[in-house]
C-alpha atoms as a PDB file:
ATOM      1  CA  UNK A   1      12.304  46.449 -95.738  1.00  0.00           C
ATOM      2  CA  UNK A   2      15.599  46.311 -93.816  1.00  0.00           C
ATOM      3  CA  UNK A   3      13.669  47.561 -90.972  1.00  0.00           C
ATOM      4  CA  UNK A   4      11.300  45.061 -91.293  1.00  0.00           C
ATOM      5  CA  UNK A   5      13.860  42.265 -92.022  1.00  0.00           C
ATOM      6  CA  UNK A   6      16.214  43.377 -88.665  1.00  0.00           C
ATOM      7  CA  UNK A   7      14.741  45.799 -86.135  1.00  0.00           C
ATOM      8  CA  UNK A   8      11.193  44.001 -86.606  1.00  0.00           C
ATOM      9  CA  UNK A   9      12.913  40.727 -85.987  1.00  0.00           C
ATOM     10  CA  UNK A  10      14.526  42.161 -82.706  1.00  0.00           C
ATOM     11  CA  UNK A  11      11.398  43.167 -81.595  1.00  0.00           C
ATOM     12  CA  UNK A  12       9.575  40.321 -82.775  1.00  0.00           C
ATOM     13  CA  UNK A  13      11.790  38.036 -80.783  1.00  0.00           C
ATOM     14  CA  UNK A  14      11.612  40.645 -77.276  1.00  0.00           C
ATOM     15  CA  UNK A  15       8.532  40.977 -77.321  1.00  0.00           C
ATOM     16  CA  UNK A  16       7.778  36.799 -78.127  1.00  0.00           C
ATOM     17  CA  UNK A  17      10.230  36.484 -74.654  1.00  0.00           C
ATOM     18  CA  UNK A  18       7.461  38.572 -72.686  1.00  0.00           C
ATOM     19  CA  UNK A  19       4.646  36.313 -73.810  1.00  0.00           C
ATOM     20  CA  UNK A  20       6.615  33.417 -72.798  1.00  0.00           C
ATOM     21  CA  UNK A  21       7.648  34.616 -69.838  1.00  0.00           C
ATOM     22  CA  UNK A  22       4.033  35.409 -69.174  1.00  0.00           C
ATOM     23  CA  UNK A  23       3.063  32.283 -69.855  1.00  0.00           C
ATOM     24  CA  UNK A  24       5.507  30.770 -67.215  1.00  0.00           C
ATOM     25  CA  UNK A  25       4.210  32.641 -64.368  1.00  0.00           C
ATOM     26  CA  UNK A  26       0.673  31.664 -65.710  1.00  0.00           C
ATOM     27  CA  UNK A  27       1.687  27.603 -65.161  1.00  0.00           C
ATOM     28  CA  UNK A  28       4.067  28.331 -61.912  1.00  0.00           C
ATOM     29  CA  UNK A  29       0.419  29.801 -60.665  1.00  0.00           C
ATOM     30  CA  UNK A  30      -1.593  27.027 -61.777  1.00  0.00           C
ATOM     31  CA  UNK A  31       0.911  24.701 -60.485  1.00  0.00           C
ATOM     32  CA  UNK A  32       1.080  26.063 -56.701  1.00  0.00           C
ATOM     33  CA  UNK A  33      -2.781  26.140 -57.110  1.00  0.00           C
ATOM     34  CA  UNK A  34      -3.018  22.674 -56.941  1.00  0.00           C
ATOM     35  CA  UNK A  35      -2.920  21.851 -53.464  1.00  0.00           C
ATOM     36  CA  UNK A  36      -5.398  24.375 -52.878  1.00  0.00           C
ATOM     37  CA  UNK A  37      -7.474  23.429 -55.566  1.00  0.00           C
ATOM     38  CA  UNK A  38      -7.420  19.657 -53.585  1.00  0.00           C
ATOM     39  CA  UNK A  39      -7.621  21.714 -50.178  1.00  0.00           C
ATOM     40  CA  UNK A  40     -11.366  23.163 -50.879  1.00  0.00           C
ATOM     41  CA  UNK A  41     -12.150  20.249 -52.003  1.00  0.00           C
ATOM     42  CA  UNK A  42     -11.969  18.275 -49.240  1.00  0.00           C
ATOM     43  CA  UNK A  43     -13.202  20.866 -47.366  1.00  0.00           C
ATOM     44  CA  UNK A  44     -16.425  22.114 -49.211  1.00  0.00           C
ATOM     45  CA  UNK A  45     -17.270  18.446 -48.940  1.00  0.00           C
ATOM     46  CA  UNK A  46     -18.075  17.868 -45.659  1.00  0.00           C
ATOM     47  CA  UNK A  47     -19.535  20.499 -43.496  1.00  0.00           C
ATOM     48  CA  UNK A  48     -17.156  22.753 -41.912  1.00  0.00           C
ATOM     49  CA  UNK A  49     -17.806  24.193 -38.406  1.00  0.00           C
ATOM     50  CA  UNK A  50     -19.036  28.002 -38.516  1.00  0.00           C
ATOM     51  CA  UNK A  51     -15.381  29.346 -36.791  1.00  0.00           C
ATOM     52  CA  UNK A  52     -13.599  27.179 -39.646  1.00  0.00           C
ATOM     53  CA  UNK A  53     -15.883  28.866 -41.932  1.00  0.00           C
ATOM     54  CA  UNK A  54     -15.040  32.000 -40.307  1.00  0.00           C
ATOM     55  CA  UNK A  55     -11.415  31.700 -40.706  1.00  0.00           C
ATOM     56  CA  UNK A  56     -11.345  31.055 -44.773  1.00  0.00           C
ATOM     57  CA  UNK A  57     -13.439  34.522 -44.900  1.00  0.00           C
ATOM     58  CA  UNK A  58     -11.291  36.410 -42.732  1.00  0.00           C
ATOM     59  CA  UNK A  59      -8.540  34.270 -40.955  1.00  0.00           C
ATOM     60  CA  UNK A  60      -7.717  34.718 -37.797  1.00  0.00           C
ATOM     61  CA  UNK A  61      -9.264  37.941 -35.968  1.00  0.00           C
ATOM     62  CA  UNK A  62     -12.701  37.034 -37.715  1.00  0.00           C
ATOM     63  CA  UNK A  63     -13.001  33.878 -36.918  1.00  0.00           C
ATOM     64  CA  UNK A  64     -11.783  34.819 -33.095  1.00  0.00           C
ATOM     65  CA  UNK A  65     -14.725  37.177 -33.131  1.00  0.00           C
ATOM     66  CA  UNK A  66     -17.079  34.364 -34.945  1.00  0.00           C
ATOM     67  CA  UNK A  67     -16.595  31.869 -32.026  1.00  0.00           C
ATOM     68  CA  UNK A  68     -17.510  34.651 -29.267  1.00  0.00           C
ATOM     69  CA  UNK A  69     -20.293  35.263 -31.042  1.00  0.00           C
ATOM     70  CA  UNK A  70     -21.867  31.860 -31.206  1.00  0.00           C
ATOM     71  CA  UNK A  71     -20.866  31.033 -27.728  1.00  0.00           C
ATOM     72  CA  UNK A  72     -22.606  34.048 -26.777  1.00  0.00           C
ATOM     73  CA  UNK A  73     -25.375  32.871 -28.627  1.00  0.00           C
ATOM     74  CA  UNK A  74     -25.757  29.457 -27.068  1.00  0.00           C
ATOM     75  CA  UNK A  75     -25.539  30.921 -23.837  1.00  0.00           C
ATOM     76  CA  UNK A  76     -22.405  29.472 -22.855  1.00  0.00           C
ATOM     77  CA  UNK A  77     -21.028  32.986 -22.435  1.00  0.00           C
ATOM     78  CA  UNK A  78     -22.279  36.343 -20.659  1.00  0.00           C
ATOM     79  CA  UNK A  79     -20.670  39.338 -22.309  1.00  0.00           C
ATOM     80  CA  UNK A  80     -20.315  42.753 -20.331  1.00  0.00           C
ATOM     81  CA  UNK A  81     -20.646  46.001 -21.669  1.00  0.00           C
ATOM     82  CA  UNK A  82     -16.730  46.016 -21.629  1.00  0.00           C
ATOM     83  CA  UNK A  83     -16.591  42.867 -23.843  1.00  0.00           C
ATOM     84  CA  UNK A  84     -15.259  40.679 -21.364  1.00  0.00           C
ATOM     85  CA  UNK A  85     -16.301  36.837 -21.361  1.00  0.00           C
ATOM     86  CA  UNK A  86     -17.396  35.191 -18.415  1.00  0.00           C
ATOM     87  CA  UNK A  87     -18.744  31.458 -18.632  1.00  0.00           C
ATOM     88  CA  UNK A  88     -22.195  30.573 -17.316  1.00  0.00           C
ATOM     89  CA  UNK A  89     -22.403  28.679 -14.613  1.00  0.00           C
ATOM     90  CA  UNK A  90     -23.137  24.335 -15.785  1.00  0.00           C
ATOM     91  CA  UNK A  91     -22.647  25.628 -19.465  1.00  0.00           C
ATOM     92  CA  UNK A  92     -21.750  22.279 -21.468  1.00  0.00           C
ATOM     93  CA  UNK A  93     -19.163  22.331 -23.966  1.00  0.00           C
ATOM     94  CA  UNK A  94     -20.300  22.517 -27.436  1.00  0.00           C
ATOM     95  CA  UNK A  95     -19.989  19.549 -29.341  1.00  0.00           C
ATOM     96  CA  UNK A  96     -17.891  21.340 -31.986  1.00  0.00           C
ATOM     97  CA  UNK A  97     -14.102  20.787 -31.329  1.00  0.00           C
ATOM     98  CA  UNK A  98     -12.774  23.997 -32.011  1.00  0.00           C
ATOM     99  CA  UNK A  99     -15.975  25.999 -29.216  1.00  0.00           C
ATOM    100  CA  UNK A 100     -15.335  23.787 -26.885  1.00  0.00           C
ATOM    101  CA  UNK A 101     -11.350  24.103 -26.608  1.00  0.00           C
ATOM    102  CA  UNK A 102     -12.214  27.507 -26.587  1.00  0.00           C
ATOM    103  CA  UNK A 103     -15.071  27.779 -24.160  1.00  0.00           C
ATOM    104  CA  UNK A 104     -12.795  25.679 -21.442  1.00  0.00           C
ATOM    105  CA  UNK A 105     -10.181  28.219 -21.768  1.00  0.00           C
ATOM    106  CA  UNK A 106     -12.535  31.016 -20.740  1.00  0.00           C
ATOM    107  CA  UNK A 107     -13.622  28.793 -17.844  1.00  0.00           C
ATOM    108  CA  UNK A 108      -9.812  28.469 -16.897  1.00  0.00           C
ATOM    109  CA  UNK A 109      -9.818  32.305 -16.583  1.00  0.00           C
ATOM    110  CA  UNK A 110     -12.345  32.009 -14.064  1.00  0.00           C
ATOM    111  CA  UNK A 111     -14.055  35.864 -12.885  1.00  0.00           C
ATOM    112  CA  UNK A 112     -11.559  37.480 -14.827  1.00  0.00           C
ATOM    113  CA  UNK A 113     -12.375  36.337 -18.392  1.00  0.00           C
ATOM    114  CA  UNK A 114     -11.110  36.923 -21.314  1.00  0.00           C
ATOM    115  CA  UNK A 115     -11.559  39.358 -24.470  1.00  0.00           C
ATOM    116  CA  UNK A 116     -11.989  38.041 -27.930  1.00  0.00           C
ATOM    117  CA  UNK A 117      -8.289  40.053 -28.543  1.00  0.00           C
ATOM    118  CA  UNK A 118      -6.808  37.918 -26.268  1.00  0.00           C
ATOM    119  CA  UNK A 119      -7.614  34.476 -28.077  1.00  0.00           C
ATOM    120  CA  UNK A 120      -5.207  35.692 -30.830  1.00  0.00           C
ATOM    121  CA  UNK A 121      -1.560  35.063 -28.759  1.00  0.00           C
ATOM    122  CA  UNK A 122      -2.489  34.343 -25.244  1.00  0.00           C
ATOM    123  CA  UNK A 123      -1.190  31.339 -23.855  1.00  0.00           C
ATOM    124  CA  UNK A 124      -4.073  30.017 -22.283  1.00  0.00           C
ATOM    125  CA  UNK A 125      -5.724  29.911 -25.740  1.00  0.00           C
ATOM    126  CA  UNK A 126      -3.217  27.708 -27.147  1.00  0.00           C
ATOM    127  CA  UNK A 127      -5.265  24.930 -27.770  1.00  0.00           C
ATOM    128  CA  UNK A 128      -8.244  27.062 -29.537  1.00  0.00           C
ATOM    129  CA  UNK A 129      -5.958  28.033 -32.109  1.00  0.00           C
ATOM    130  CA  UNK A 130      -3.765  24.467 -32.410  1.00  0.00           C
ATOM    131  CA  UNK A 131      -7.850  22.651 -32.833  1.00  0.00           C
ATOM    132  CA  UNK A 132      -8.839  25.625 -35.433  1.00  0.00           C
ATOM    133  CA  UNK A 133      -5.345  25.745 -37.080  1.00  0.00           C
ATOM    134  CA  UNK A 134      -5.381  21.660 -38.285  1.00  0.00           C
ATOM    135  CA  UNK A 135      -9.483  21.906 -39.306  1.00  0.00           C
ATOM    136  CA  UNK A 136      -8.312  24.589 -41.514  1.00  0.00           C
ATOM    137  CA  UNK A 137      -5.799  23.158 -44.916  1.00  0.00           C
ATOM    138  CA  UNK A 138      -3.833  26.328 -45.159  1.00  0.00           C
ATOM    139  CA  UNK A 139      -4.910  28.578 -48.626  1.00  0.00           C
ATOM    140  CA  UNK A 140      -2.625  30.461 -50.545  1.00  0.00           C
ATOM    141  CA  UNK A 141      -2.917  34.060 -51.359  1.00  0.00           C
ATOM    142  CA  UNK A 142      -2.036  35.360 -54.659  1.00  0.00           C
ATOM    143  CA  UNK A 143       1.430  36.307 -55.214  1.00  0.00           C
ATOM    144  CA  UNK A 144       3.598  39.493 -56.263  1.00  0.00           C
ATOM    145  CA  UNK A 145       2.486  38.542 -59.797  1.00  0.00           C
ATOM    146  CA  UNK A 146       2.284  42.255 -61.030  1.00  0.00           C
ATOM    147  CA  UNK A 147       5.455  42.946 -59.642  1.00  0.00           C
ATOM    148  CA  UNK A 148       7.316  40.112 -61.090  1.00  0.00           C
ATOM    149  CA  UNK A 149       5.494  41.317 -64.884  1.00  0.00           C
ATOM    150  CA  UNK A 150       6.732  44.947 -64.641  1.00  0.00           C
ATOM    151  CA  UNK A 151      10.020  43.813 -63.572  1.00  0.00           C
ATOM    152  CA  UNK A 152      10.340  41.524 -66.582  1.00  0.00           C
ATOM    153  CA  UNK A 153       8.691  44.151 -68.429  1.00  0.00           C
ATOM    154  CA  UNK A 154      11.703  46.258 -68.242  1.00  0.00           C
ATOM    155  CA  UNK A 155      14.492  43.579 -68.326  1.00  0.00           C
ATOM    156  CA  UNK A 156      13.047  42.400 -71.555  1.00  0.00           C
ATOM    157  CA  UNK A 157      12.273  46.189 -73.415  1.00  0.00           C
ATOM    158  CA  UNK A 158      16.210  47.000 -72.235  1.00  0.00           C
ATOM    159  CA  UNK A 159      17.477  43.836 -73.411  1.00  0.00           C
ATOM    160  CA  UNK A 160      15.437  44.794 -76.863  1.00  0.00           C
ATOM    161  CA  UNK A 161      16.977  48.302 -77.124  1.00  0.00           C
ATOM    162  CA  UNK A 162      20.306  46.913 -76.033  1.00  0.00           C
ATOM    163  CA  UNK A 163      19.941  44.011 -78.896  1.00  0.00           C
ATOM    164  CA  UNK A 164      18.821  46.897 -81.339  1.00  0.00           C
ATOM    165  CA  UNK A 165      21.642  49.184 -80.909  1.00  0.00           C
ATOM    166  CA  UNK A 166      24.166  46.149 -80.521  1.00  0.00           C
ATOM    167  CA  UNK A 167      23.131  45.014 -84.360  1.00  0.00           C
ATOM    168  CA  UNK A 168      22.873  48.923 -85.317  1.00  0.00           C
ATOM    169  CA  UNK A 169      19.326  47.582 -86.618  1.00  0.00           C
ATOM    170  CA  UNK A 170      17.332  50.394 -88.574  1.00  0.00           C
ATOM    171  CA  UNK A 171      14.083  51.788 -86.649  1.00  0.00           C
ATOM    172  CA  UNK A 172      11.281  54.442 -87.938  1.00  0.00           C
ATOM    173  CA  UNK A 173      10.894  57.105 -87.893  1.00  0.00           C
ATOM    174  CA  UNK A 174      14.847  57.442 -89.865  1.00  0.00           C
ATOM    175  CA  UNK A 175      16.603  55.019 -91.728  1.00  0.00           C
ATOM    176  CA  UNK A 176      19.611  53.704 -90.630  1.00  0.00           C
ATOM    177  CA  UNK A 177      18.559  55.928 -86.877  1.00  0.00           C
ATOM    178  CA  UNK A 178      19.357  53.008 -84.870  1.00  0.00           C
ATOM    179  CA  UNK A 179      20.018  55.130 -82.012  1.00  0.00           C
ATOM    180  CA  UNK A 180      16.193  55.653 -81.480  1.00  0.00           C
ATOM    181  CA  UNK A 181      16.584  52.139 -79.907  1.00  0.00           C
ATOM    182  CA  UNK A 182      17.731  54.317 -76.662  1.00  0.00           C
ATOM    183  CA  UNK A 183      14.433  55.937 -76.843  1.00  0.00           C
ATOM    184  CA  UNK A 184      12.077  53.134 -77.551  1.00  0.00           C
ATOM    185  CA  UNK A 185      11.848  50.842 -74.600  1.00  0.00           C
ATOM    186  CA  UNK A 186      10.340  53.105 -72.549  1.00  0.00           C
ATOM    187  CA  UNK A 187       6.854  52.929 -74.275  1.00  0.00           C
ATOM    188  CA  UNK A 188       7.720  49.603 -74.755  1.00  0.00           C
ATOM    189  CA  UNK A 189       7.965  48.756 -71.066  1.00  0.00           C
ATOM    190  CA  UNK A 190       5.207  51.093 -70.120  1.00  0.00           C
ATOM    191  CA  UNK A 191       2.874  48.633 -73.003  1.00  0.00           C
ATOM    192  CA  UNK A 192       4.285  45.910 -70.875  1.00  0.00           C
ATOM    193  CA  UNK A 193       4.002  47.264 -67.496  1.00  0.00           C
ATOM    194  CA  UNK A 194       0.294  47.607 -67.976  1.00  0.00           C
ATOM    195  CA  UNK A 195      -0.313  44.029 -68.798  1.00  0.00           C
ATOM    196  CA  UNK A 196       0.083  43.815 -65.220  1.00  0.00           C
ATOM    197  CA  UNK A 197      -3.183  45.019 -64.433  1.00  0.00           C
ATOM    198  CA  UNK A 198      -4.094  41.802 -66.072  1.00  0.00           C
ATOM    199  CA  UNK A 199      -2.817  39.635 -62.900  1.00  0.00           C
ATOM    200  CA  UNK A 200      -4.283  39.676 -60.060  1.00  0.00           C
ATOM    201  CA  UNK A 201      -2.983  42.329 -56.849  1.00  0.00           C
ATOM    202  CA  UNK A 202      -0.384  40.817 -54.417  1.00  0.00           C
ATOM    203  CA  UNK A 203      -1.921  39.392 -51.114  1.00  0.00           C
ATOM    204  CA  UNK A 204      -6.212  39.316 -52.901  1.00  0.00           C
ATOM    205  CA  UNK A 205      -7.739  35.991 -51.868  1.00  0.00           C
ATOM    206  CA  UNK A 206      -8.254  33.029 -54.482  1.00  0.00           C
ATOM    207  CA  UNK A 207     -11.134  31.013 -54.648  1.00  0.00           C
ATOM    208  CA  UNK A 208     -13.491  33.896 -53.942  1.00  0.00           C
ATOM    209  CA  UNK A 209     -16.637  31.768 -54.313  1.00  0.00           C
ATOM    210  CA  UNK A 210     -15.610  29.254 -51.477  1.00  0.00           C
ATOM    211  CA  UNK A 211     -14.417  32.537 -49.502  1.00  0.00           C
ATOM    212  CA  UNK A 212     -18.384  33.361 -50.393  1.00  0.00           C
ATOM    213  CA  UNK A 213     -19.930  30.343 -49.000  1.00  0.00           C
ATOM    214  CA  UNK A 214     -17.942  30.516 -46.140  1.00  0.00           C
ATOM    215  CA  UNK A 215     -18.981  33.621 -45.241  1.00  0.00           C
ATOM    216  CA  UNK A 216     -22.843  32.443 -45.699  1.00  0.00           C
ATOM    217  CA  UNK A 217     -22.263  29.669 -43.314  1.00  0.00           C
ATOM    218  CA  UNK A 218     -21.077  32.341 -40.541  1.00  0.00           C
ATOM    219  CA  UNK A 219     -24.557  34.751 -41.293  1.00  0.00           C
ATOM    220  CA  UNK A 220     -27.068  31.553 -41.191  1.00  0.00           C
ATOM    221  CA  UNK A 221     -25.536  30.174 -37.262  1.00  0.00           C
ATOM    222  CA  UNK A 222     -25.684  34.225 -36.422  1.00  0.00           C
ATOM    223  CA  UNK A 223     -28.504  35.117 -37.559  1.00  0.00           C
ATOM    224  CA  UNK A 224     -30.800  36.213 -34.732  1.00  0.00           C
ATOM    225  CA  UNK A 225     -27.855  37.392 -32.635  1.00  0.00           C
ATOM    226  CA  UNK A 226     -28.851  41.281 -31.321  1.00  0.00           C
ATOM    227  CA  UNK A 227     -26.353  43.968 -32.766  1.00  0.00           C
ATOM    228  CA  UNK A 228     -26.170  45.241 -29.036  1.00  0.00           C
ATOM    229  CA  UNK A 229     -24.807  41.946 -27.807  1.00  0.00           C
ATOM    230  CA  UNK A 230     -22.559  42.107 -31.138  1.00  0.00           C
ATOM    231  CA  UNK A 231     -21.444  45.274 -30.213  1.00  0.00           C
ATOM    232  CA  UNK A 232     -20.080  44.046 -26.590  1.00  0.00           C
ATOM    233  CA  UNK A 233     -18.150  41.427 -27.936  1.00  0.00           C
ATOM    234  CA  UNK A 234     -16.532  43.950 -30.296  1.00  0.00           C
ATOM    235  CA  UNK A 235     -15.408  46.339 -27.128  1.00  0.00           C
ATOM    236  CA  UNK A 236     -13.379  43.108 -26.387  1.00  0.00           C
ATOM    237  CA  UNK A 237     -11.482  43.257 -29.790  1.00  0.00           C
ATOM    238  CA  UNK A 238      -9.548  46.295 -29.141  1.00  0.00           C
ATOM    239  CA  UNK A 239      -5.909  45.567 -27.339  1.00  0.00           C
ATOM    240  CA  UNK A 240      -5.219  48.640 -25.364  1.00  0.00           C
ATOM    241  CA  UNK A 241      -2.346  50.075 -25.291  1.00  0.00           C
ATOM    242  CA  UNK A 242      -0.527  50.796 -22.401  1.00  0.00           C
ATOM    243  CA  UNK A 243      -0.331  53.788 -20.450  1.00  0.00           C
ATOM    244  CA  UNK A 244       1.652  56.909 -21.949  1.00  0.00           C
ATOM    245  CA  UNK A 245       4.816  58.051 -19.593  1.00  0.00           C
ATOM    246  CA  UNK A 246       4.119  61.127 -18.307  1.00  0.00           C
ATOM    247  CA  UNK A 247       5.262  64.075 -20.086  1.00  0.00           C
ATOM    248  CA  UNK A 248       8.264  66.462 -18.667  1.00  0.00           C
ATOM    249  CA  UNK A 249       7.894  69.619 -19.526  1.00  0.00           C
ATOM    250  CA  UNK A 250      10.812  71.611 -19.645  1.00  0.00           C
ATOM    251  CA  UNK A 251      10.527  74.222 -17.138  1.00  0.00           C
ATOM    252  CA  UNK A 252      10.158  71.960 -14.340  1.00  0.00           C
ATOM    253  CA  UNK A 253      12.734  70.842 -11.497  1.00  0.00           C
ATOM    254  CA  UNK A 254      14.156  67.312 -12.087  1.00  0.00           C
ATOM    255  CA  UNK A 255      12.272  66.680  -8.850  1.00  0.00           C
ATOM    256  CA  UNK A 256       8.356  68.439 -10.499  1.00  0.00           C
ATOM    257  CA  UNK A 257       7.698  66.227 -13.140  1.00  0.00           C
ATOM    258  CA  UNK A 258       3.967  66.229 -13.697  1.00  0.00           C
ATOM    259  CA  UNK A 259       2.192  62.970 -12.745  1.00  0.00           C
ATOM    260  CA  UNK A 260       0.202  60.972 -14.842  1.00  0.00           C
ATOM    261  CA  UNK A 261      -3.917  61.111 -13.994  1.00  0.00           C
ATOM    262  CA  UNK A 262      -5.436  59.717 -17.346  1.00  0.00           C
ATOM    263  CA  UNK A 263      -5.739  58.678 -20.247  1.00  0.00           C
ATOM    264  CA  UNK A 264      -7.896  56.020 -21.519  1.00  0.00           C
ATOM    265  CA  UNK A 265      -7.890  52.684 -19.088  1.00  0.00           C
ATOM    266  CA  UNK A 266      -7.615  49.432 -20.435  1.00  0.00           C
ATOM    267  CA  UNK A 267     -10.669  48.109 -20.041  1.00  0.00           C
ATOM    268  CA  UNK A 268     -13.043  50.828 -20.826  1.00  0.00           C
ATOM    269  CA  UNK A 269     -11.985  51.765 -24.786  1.00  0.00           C
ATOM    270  CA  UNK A 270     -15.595  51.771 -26.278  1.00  0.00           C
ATOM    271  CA  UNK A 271     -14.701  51.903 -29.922  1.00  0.00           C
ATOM    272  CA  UNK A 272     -14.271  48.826 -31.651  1.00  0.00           C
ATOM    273  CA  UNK A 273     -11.223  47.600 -34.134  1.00  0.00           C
ATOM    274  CA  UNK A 274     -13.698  45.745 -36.173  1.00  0.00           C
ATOM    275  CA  UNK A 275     -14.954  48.739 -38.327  1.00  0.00           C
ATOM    276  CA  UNK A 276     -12.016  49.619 -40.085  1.00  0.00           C
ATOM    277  CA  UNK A 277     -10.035  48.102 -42.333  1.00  0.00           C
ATOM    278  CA  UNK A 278      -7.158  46.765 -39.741  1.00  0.00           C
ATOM    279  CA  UNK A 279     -10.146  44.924 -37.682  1.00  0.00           C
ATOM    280  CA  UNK A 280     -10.738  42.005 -36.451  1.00  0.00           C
ATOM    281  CA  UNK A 281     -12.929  40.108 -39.145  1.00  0.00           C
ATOM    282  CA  UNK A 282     -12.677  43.717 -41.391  1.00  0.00           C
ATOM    283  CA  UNK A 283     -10.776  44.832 -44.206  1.00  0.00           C
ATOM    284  CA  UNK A 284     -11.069  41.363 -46.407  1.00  0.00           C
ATOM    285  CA  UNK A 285     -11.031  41.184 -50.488  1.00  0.00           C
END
């Protein structure tokens, strides 16, 4: 009964802290969740351009990819078979905001064009991305919640064990063994650690339906569009990287150094960025 009267108290109390501490992050969630809450709700009701749409699926890259497509599509575009985007000649702007920033800074480019990579930090798209970036209320992404649970997790079972052997509180398995209070948060804090699983990962989108119906509003204004024209405009999502130094091998003369005569070239990389998970428009929750 001592045991029960003392060392169940202690860890009564402890383990009453985790719940409430719990609870906190529960409300500081809820709490930050309210702009967002009022965010998709002003946007789901009116109807949201396809690139917006694009952008709460997959931000930035997808929704980069998303308005090549559709200009493409509408025949404001030509794409060659090195994903670079020339304007047709007379195309009219579209009448949504966002294409039509967009399709005039391709015109600017003139025969030189531009790749969908390109639209991501290039001056000259500076207004595509200012017009798409205040259509779009910004949404949050879930927090380090799992992290911040484990890490209360073990300040709380320490504080317990600390509390225990403090009060020299009795514990089972022995009577009056209140040094097993050394021994006892670690299953403790491993019980608490794995409540984290309960909270969602770090960085893993909220509101996954809107995310959803988002991404259905992208597949209706593509459907139709031919995989091989999809798979030009994905040539034009790789950046290249620049070409290697040349490689001194170390028999040579300071004056032999071999020269450099390949290597992929900037503009002909064939594989595309947007199949793996680092892609543009890939890799979402």
């Amino acid at each position: 009964m001592g045991w029960a009267n003392e060392g169940g108290r202690i860890a009564f109390l402890w383990l009453l802290g985790f719940v409430a501490a719990n609870a906190a992050l529960g409300g500081w969630n809820r709490f930050r969740a309210r702009a967002d809450r009022e965010a998709v709700h002003r946007v789901g009701s009116r109807d949201i351009g396809p690139v917006e749409a694009a952008f709460y699926a997959d931000l930035w890259k997808y929704a980069a990819r998303t308005a090549a497509y559709i200009l493409v599509l509408k025949r404001a575009v030509d794409v060659s078979d090195q994903g670079v985007l020339t304007v047709v000649r007379g195309a009219r702007n579209p009448a949504d905001p966002v294409l039509a920033a967009l399709l005039d800074a391709i015109r600017e480019r003139g025969t030189k064009g531009a790749r969908v990579y390109e639209f991501l930090d290039e001056e000259d798209f500076a207004e595509y991305r200012d017009r798409l970036y205040d259509r779009t209320p910004g949404l949050r992404w879930h927090g380090p919640n799992r992290l911040v649970v484990v890490i209360s997790g073990l300040v709380l079972s320490l504080g317990m064990a600390v509390h225990g052997l403090w009060a020299q509180a009795p514990i089972p398995p022995r009577d009056g063994g209140f040094g097993w209070w050394i021994l006892l948060w670690i299953p403790v804090w491993g019980v608490f650690a794995l409540s984290a699983l309960a909270w969602p990962k770090a960085h893993s989108r909220r509101w996954r339906r809107f995310n959803r119906e988002c991404q259905q509003r992208v597949d209706r204004v593509l459907d139709g569009l031919p995989d091989k024209v999809r798979a030009k405009v994905d040539r034009g999502t790789v950046r290249p990287s620049p070409p290697r130094r040349p490689a001194r091998s170390w028999g040579s003369s300071s004056g032999s150094g071999s020269s450099y005569s390949g290597g992929s070239s900037w503009s002909g990389d064939s594989s595309s960025s947007c199949g793996s998970g680092s892609s543009c428009g890939g890799g979402g929750d």
